[in-house]
Protein backbone atom coordinates (compact mmCIF):
# COMPACT_ATOMS: atom_id res chain seq x y z
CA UNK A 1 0.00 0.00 0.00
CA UNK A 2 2.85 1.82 0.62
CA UNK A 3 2.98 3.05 -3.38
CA UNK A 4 -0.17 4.45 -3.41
CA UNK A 5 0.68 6.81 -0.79
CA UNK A 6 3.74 7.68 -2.73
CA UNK A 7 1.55 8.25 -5.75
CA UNK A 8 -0.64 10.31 -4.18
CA UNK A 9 2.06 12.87 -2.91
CA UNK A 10 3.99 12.98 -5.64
CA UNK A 11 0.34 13.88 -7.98
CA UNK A 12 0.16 16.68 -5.59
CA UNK A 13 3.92 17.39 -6.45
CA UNK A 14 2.82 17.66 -9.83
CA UNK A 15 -0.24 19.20 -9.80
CA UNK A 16 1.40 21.96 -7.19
CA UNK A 17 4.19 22.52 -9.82
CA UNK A 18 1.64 24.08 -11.99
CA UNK A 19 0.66 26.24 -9.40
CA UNK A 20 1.92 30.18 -8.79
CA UNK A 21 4.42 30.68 -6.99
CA UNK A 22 2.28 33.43 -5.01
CA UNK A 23 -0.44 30.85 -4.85
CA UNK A 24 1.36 28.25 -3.02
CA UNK A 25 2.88 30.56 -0.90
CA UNK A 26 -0.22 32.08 0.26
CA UNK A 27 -1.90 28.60 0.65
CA UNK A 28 0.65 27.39 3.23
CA UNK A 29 0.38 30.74 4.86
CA UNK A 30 -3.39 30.61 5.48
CA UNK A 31 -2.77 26.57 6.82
CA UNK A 32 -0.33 27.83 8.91
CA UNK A 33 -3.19 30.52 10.36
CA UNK A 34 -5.42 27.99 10.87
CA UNK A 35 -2.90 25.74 12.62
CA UNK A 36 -1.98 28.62 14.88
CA UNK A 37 -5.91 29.37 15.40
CA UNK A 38 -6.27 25.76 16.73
CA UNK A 39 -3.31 26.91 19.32
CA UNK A 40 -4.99 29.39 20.49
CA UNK A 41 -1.84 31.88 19.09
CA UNK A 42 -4.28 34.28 17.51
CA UNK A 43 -1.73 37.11 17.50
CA UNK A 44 0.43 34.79 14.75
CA UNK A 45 -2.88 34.21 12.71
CA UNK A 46 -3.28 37.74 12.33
CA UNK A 47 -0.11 37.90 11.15
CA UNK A 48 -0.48 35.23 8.59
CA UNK A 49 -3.90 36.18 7.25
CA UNK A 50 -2.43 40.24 6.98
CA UNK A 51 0.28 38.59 4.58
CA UNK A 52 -2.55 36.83 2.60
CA UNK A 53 -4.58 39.90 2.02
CA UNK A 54 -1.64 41.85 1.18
CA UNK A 55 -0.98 39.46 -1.68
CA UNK A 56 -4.38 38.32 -2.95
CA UNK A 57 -7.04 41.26 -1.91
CA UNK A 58 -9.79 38.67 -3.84
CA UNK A 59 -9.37 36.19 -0.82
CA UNK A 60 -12.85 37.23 1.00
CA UNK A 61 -13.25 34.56 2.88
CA UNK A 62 -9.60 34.67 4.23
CA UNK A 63 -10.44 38.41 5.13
CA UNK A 64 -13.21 37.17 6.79
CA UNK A 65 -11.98 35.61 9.21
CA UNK A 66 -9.16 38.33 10.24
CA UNK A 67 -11.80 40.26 10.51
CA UNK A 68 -13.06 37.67 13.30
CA UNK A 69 -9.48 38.02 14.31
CA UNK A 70 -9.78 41.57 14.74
CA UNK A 71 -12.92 41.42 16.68
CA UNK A 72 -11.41 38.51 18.76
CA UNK A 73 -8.54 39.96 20.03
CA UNK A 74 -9.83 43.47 19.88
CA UNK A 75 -7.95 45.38 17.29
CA UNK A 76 -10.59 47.82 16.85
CA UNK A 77 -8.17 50.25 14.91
CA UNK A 78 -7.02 47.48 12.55
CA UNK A 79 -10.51 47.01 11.67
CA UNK A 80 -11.27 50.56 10.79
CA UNK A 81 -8.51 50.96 8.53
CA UNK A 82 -9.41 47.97 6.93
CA UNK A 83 -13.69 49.62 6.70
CA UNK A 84 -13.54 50.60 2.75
CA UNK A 85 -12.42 46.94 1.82
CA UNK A 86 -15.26 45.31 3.97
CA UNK A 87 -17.87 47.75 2.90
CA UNK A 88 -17.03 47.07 -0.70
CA UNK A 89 -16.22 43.59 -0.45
CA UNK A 90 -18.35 41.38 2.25
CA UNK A 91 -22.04 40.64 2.47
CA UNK A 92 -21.85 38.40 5.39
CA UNK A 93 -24.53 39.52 7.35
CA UNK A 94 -23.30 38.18 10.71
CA UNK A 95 -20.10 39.44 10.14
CA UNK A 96 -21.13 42.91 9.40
CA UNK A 97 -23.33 43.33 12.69
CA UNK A 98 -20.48 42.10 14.94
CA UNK A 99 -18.22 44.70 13.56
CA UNK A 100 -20.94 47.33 13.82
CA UNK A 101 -21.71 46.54 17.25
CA UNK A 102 -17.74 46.50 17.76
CA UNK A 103 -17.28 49.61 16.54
CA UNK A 104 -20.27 50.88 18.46
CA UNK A 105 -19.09 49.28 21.95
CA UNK A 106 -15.71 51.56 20.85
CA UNK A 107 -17.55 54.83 20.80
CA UNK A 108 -16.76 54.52 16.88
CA UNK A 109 -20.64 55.68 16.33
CA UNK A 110 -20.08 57.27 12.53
CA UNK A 111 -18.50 53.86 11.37
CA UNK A 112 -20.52 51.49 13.33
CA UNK A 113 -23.82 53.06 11.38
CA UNK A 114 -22.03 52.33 7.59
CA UNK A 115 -21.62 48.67 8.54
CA UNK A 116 -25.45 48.74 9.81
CA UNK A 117 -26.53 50.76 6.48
CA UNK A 118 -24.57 48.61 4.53
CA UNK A 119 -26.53 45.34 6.19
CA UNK A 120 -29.97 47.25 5.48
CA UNK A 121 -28.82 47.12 1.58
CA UNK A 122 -28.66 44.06 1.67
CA UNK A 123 -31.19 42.73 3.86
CA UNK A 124 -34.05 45.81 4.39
CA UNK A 125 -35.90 44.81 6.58
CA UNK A 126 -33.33 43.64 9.02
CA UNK A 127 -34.63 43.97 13.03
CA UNK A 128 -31.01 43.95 14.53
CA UNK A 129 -29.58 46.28 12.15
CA UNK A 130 -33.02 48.97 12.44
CA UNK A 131 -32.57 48.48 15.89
CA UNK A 132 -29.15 49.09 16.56
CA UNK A 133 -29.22 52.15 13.79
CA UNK A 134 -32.09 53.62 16.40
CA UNK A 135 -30.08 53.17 19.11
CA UNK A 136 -26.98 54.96 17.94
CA UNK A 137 -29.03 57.84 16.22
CA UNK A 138 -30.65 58.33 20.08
CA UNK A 139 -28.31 60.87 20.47
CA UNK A 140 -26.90 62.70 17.20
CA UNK A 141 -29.99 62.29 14.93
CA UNK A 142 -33.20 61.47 17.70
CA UNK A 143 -36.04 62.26 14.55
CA UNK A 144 -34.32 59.65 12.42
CA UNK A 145 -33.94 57.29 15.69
CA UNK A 146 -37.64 57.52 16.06
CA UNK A 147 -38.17 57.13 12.58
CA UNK A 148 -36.33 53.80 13.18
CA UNK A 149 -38.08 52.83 16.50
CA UNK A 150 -41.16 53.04 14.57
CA UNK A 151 -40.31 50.74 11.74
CA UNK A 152 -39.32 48.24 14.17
CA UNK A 153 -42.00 48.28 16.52
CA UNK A 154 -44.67 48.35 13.17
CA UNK A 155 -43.47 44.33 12.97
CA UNK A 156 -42.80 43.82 16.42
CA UNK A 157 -45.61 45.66 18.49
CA UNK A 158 -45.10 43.40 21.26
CA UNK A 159 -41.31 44.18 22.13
CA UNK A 160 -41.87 46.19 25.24
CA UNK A 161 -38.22 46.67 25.98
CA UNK A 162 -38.01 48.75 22.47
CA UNK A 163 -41.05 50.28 22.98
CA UNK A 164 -40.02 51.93 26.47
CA UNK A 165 -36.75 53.12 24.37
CA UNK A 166 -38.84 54.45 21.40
CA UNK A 167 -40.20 56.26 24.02
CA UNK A 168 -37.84 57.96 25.77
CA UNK A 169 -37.09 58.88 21.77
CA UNK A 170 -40.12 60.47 21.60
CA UNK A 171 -39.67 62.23 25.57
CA UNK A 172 -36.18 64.08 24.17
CA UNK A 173 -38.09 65.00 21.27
CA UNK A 174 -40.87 66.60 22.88
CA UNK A 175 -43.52 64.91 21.89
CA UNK A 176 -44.91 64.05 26.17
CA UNK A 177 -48.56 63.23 24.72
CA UNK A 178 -46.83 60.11 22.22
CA UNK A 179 -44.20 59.31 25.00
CA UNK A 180 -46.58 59.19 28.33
CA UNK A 181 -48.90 56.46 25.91
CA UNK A 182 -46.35 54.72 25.47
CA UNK A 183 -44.80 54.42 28.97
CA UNK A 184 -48.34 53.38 30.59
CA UNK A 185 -48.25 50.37 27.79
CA UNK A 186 -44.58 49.59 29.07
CA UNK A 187 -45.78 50.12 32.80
CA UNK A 188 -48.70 48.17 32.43
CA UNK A 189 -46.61 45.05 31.16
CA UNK A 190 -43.78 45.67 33.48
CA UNK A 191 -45.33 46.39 36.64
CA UNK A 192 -42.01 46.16 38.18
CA UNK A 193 -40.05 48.40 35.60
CA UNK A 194 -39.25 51.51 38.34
CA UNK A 195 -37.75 53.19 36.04
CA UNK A 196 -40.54 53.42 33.59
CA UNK A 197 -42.46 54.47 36.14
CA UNK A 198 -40.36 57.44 37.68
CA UNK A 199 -39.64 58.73 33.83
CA UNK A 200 -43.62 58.43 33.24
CA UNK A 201 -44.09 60.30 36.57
CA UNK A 202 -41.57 63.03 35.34
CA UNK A 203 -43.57 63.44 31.97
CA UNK A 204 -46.87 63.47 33.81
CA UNK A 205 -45.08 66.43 35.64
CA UNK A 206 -44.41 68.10 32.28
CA UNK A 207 -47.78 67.81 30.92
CA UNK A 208 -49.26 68.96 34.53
CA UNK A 209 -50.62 65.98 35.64
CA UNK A 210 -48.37 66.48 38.67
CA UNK A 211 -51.42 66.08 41.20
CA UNK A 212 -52.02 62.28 39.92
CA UNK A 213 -51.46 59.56 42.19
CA UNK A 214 -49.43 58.20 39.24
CA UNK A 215 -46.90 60.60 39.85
CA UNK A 216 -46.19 60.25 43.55
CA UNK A 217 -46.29 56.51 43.39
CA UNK A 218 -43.61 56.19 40.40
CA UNK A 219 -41.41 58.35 42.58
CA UNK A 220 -41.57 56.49 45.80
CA UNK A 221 -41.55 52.96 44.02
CA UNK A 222 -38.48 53.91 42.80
CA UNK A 223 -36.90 55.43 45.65
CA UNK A 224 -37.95 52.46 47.40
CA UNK A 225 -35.71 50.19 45.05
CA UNK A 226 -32.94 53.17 44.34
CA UNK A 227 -33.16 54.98 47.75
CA UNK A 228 -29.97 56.88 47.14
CA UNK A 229 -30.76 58.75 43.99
CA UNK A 230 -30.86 62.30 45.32
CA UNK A 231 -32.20 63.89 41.95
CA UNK A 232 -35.18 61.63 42.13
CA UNK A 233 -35.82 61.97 45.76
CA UNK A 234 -36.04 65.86 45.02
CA UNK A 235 -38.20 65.65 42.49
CA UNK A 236 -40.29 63.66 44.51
CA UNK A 237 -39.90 66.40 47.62
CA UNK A 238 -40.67 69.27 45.22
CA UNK A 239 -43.96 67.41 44.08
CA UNK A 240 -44.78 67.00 47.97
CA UNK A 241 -44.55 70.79 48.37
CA UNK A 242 -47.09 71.78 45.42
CA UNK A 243 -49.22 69.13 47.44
CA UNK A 244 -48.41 70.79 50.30
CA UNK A 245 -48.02 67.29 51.57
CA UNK A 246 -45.23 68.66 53.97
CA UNK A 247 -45.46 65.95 56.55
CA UNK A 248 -44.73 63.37 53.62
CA UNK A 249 -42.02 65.39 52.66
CA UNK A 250 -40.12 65.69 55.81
CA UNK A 251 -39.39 61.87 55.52
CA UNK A 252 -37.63 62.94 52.77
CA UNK A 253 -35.98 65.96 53.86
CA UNK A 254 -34.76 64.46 56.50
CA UNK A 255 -32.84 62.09 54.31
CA UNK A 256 -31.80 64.95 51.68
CA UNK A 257 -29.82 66.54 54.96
CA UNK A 258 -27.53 63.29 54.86
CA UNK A 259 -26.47 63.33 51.35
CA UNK A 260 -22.90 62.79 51.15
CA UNK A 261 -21.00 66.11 50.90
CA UNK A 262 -19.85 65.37 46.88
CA UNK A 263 -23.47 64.55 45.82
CA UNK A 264 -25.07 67.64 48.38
CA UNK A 265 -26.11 69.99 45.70
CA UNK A 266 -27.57 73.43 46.18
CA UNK A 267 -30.60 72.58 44.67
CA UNK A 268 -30.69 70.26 48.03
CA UNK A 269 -29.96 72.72 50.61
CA UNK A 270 -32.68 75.44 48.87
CA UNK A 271 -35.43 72.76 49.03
CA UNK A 272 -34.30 71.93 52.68
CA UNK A 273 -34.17 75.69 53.82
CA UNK A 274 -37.71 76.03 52.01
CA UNK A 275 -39.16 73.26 54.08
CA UNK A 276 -37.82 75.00 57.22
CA UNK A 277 -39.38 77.73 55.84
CA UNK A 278 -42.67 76.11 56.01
CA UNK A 279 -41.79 75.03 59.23
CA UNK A 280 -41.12 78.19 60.57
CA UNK A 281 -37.73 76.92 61.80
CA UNK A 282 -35.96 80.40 60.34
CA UNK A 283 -32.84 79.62 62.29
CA UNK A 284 -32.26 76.12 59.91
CA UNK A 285 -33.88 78.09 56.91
CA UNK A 286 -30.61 80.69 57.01
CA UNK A 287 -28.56 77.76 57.51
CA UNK A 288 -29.09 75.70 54.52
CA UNK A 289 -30.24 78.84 51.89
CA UNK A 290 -26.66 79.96 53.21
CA UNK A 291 -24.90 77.13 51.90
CA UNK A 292 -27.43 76.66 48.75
CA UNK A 293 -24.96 80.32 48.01
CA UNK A 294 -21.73 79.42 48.92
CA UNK A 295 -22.73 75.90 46.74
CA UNK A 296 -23.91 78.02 43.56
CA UNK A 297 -21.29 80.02 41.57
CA UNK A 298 -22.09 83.72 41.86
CA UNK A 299 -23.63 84.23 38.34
CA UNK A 300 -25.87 81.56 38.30
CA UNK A 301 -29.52 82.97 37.90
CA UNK A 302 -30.43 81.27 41.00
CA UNK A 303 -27.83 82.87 43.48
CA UNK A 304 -30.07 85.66 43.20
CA UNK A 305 -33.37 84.04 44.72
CA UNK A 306 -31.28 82.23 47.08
CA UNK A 307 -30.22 85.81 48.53
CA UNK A 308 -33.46 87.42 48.42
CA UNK A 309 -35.03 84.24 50.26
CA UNK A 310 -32.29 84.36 53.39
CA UNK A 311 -32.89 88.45 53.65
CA UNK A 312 -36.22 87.50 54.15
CA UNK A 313 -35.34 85.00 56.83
CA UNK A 314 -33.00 88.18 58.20
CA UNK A 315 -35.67 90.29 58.12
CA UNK A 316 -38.69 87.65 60.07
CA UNK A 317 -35.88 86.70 62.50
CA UNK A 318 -35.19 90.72 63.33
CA UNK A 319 -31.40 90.07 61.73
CA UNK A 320 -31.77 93.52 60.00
CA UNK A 321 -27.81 94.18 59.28
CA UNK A 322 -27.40 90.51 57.54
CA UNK A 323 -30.77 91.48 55.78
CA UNK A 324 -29.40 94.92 55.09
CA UNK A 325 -26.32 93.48 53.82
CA UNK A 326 -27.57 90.52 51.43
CA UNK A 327 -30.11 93.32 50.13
CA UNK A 328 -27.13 95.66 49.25
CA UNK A 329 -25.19 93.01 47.55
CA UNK A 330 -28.07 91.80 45.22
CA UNK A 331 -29.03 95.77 44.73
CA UNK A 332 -25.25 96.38 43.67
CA UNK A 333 -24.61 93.24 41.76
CA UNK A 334 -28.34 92.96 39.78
CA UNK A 335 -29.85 95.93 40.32
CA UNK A 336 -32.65 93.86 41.38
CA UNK A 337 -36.14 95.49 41.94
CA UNK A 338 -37.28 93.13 44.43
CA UNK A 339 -34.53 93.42 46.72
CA UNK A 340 -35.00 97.35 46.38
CA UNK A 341 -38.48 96.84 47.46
CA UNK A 342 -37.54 94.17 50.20
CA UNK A 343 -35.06 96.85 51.46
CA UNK A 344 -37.40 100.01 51.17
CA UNK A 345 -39.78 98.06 53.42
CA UNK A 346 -37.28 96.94 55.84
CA UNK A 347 -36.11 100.61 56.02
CA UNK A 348 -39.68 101.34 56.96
CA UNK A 349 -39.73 98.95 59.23
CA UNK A 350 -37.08 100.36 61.91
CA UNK A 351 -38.44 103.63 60.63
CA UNK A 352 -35.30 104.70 58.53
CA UNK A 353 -37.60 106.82 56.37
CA UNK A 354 -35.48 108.78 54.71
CA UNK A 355 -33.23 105.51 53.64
CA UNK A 356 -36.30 103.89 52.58
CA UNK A 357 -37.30 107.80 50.71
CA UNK A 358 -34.31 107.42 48.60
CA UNK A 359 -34.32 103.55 47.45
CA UNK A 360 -38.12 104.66 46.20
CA UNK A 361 -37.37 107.64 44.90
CA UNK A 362 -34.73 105.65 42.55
CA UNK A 363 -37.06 102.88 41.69
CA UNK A 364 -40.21 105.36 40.37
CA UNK A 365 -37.24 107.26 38.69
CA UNK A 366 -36.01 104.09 36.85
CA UNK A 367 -37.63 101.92 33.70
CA UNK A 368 -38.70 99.37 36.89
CA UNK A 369 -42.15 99.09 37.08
CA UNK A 370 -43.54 99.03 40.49
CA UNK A 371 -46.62 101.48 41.03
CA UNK A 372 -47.05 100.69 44.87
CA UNK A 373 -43.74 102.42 45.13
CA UNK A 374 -45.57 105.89 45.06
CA UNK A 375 -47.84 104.82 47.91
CA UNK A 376 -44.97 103.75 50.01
CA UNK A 377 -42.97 107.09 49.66
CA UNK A 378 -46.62 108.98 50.41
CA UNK A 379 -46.13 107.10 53.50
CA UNK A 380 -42.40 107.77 54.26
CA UNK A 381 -42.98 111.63 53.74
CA UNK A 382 -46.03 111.40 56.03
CA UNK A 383 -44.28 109.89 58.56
CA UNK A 384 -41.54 112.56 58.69
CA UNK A 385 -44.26 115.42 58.36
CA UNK A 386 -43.66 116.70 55.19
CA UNK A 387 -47.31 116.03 54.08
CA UNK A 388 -47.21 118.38 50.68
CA UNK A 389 -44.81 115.56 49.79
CA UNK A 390 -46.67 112.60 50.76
CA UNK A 391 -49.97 114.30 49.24
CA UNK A 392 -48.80 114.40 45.83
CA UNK A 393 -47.27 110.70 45.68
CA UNK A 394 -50.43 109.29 46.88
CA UNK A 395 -52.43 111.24 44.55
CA UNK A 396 -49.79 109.88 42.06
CA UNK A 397 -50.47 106.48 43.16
CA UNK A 398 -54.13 106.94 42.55
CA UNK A 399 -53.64 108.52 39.29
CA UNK A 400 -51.64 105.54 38.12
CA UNK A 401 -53.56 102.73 39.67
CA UNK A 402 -57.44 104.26 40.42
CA UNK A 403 -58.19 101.11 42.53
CA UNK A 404 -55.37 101.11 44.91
CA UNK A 405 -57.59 101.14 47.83
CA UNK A 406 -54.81 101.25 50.38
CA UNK A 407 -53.80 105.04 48.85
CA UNK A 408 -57.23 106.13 48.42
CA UNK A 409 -58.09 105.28 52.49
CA UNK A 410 -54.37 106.57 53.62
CA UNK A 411 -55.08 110.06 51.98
CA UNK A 412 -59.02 110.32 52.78
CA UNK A 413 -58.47 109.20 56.41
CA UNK A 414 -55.11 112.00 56.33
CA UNK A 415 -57.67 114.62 54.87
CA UNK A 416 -60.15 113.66 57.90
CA UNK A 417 -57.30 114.03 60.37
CA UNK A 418 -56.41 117.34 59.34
CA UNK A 419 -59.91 118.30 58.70
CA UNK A 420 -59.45 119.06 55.59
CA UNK A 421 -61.39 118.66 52.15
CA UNK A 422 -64.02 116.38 53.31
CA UNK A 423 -65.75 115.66 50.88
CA UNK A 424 -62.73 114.20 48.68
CA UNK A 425 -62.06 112.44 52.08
CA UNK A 426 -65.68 110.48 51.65
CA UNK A 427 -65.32 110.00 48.16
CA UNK A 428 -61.82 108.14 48.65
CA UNK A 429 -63.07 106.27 51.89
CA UNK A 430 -65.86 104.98 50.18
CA UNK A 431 -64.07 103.96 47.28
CA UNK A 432 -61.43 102.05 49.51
CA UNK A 433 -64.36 100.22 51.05
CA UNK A 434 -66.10 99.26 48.10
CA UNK A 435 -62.58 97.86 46.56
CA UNK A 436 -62.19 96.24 49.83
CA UNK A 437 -65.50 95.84 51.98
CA UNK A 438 -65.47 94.88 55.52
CA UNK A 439 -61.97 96.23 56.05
CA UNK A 440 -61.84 97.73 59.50
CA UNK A 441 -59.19 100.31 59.11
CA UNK A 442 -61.08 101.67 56.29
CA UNK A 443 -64.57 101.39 58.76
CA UNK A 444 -62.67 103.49 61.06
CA UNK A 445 -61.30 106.10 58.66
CA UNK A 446 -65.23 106.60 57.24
CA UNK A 447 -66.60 106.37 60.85
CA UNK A 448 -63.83 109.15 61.89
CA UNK A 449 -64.91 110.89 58.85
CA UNK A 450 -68.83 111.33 60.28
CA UNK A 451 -67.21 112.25 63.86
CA UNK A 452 -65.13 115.91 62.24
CA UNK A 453 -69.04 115.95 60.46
CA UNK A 454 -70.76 116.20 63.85
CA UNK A 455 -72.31 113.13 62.99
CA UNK A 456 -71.59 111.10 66.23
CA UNK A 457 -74.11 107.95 66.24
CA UNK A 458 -73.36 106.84 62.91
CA UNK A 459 -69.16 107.49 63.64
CA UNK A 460 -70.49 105.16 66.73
CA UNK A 461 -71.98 102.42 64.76
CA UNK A 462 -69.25 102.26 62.39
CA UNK A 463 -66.63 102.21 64.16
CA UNK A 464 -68.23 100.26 66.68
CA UNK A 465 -68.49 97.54 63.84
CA UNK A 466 -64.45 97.76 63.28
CA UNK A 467 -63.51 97.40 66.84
CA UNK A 468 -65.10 93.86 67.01
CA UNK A 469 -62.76 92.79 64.22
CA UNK A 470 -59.47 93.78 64.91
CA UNK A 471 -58.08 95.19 68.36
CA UNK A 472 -56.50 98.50 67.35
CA UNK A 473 -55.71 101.07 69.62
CA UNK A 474 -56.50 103.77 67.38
CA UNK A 475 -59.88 102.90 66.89
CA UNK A 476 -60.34 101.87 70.39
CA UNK A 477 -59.00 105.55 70.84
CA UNK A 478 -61.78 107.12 68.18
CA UNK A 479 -64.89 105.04 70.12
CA UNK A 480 -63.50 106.57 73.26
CA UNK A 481 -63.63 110.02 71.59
CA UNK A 482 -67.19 109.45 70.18
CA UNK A 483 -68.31 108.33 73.23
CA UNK A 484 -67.28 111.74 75.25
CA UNK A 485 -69.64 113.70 72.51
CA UNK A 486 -72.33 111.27 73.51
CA UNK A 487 -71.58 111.50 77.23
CA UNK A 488 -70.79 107.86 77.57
CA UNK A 489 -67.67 109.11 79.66
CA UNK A 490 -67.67 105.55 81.88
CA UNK A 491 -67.53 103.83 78.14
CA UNK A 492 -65.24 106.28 77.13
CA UNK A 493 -63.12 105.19 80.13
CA UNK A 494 -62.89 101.28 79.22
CA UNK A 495 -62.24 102.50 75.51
CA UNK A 496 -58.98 105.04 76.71
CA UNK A 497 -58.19 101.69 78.92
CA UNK A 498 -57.96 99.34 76.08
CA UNK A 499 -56.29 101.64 73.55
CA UNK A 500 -53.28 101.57 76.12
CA UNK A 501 -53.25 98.46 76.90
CA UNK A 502 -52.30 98.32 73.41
CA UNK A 503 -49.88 101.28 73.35
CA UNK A 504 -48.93 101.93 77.16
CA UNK A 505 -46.56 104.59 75.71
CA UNK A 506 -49.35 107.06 74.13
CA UNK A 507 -49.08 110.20 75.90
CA UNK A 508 -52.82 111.80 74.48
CA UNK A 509 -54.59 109.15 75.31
CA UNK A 510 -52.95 109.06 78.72
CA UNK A 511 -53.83 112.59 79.25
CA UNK A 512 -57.37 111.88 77.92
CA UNK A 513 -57.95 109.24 80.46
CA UNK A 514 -56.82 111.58 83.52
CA UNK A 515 -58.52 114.35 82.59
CA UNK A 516 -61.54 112.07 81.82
CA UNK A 517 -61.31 110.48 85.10
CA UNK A 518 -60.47 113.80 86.91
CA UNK A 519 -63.32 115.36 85.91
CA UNK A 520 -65.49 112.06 86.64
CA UNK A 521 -64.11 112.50 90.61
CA UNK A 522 -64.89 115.89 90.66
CA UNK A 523 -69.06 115.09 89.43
């Protein structure tokens, strides 16, 4: 038997002797690839099946399996120089979606979508390729992704998994109606899926269906599976607040105070210091709106509300120089009109009139619009008796807003005081009451009004009515005046009582109780 074998190898002699020399050379080199492939020495098959290609680029199936190679051991940059060979040259299906999803895995997006075009040329309506192509085009090109999202899912309704991407597709686009439909579909047949549910309660937020249950739920579910995703838990404490569900929410404040100092944000500390707000806890409302500033770089639009919010804790806690100083800060850096105002008011406050005269004076000078500005400096120049002054800014006020009811009482009641130009006084009064009915200080300033007119019962009745609403000592100080003209002097008496009980430092009304009582000792 032996010369068979001998024939055998020497008609391969012969038939190889016809052979190229390139041929044979190559042939040996791809056995010797494969030989090192069973070895496991991929780096030398590389090596062997790079020589082949450089001498025969019509060896396809040789270059398709260093292109296996190349995926194998990783040489992602091998593989994109080699791109305009493969793209012209293979049809493999298989082969072109792992190098796709190789590329893609590599950040290579731009290739990666060629080899997946190149697979929808051949194959159209290909489910792996349309799906990866919508995947990678999430990002760059999100109209053509949900193009993409909604070929696939036209042939495969039932793939929830796509479907809850398609939607998020269709959330960065915009379109909240298409993308809330969607994610009750996916919700509905993955109960479980917290993370459809928390981006379904976000776009139920968008589209204002904030105060469904929906929304609250998805939040906590997921919290209750990710409980240390701060941004959620936020959104979740924000929704509490417009609920004004604050006992809810202190669960989760509570829990926002122990977020580890890299993830603290000052988004965090503001919706802390606003619950303390609530809470009336202004000593832990400065805290945390404090270091919601020192957390926020100085420009960013929100550093602004953060400092008007702590001067208003300043201000309720009596801390008038931090106020005064936060105020001037925002006033300097944004010429803000509401910390103007804030400051104006605090002015009048401590009764710095003539600080809180000049802030006003600047903002009805200015393009800033704020028409209650003229009643405040009426006020101001009142209070430091220059009443020409304060005259013409609350007839300004009046002029520029005819229903400000809180000018047109403040200048009638002056007029009454003075006993002056009564008649505009009743015509102002009346219109303040009308605007505003049942307001006592404005019951008081009419009643007042019929007392300088002689017209004592029906100043009595009136301002009779306003003293069992509020407990003023100026009207309590008017009844006791309208009840000398009546000669209710022993009423008179418990009136003059109660008005300084209420301001033990009024000197008149002092005097008007001694004298009343002197002359009742003397009867």
């Amino acid at each position: 038997m032996w010369y068979k074998k001998f024939l055998y190898i020497l008609l391969l002699i012969v038939v190889a002797a016809e052979i190229s020399f390139a041929f044979k050379e190559t042939y040996y080199t791809y056995v010797e690839g494969l030989l090192a492939i069973q070895r496991g020495n991929y780096e030398d098959a590389v090596e062997k099946f790079e020589y082949i290609i450089t001498k025969d680029t019509q060896a396809i199936e040789v270059a398709k399996q260093l292109l296996y190679l190349y995926i194998l051991t990783g040489k992602i940059e091998r593989v994109k120089n080699f791109t305009p060979f493969i793209l012209d040259n293979i049809t493999d299906i298989e082969l072109l979606i792992s190098i796709g999803n190789l590329l893609w895995l590599d950040g290579e997006n731009d290739i990666a979508i060629k080899f997946f075009n190149k697979v929808l040329e051949i194959d159209p309506q290909n489910k792996t390729a349309i799906l990866s192509l919508a995947q990678i085009n999430f990002s760059s090109d999100t109209q053509k992704s949900s193009e993409l999202y909604s070929q696939y899912l036209k042939d495969i309704p039932e793939d929830i998994d796509v479907l809850f991407q398609s939607a998020l597709t269709e959330y960065r686009l915009g379109n909240y109606d298409t993308a809330k439909k969607m994610l009750k579909k996916v919700v509905e047949s993955q109960p479980d899926n917290v993370i459809a549910k928390v981006i379904l309660s976000d776009l139920l937020c968008i589209t204002t269906d904030y105060l469904s249950t929906e929304v609250e739920k998805g939040y906590i579910e997921y919290l209750e599976k990710f409980p240390e995703d701060y941004h959620v838990m936020l959104k979740l404490v924000i929704l509490l607040f417009i609920k004004e569900k604050y006992d809810v929410a202190e669960k989760y404040i509570k829990k926002l105070e122990q977020i580890p100092k890299k993830e603290f944000t000052a988004e965090h500390s503001y919706f802390i210091a606003m619950f303390y707000e609530y809470k009336k806890d202004f000593k832990k409302a400065i805290r945390f709106m404090e270091k919601c500033i020192k957390l926020q770089k100085s420009e960013h639009p929100e550093n602004l509300l953060a400092h008007i919010k702590v001067s208003y804790y300043y201000i309720v806690t009596k801390k008038f120089n931090k106020a005064k100083e936060k105020l001037n800060y925002v006033i300097k850096k944004y010429d803000n009109l509401n910390a103007k105002i804030m400051l104006a008011l605090l002015y009048i406050d401590i009764k710095k009139y003539v600080n809180a005269i000049k802030l006003l004076e600047n903002i009805v000078q200015s393009p800033q619009n704020f028409p209650k500005a003229y009643f405040y400096l009426g006020y101001c120049y009142d209070q430091i008796g220059k009443f020409e002054l304060a005259e013409k800014y609350f007839l300004e006020s009046i002029s520029k807003n005819p229903n400000d009811h809180e000018s047109l009482n403040y200048l009638g009641y002056s007029y009454v005081e003075k006993n002056i130009k009564l008649d505009v006084a009743k015509e102002y009064i009346e219109k303040a009451l009308l605007l505003d009915p049942g307001n006592p200080a404005y019951e008081d300033s009419l009643g007042w009004l019929y007392y300088r007119q002689g017209e004592y019962i029906k100043a009595e009745e009136i301002i009779s009515n306003a003293a069992q609403k509020i407990n003023d000592p100026i009207i309590f100080d008017h009844l006791g005046d309208i009840k000398v003209k009546l000669n209710k002097k022993e009423q008179a008496i418990e009136f003059y009582k109660k008005s300084l009980q209420l301001d033990p430092k009024n000197k008149k009304i002092k005097l008007k109780l001694k004298n009343l009582l002197s002359e009742l000792k003397q009867k």
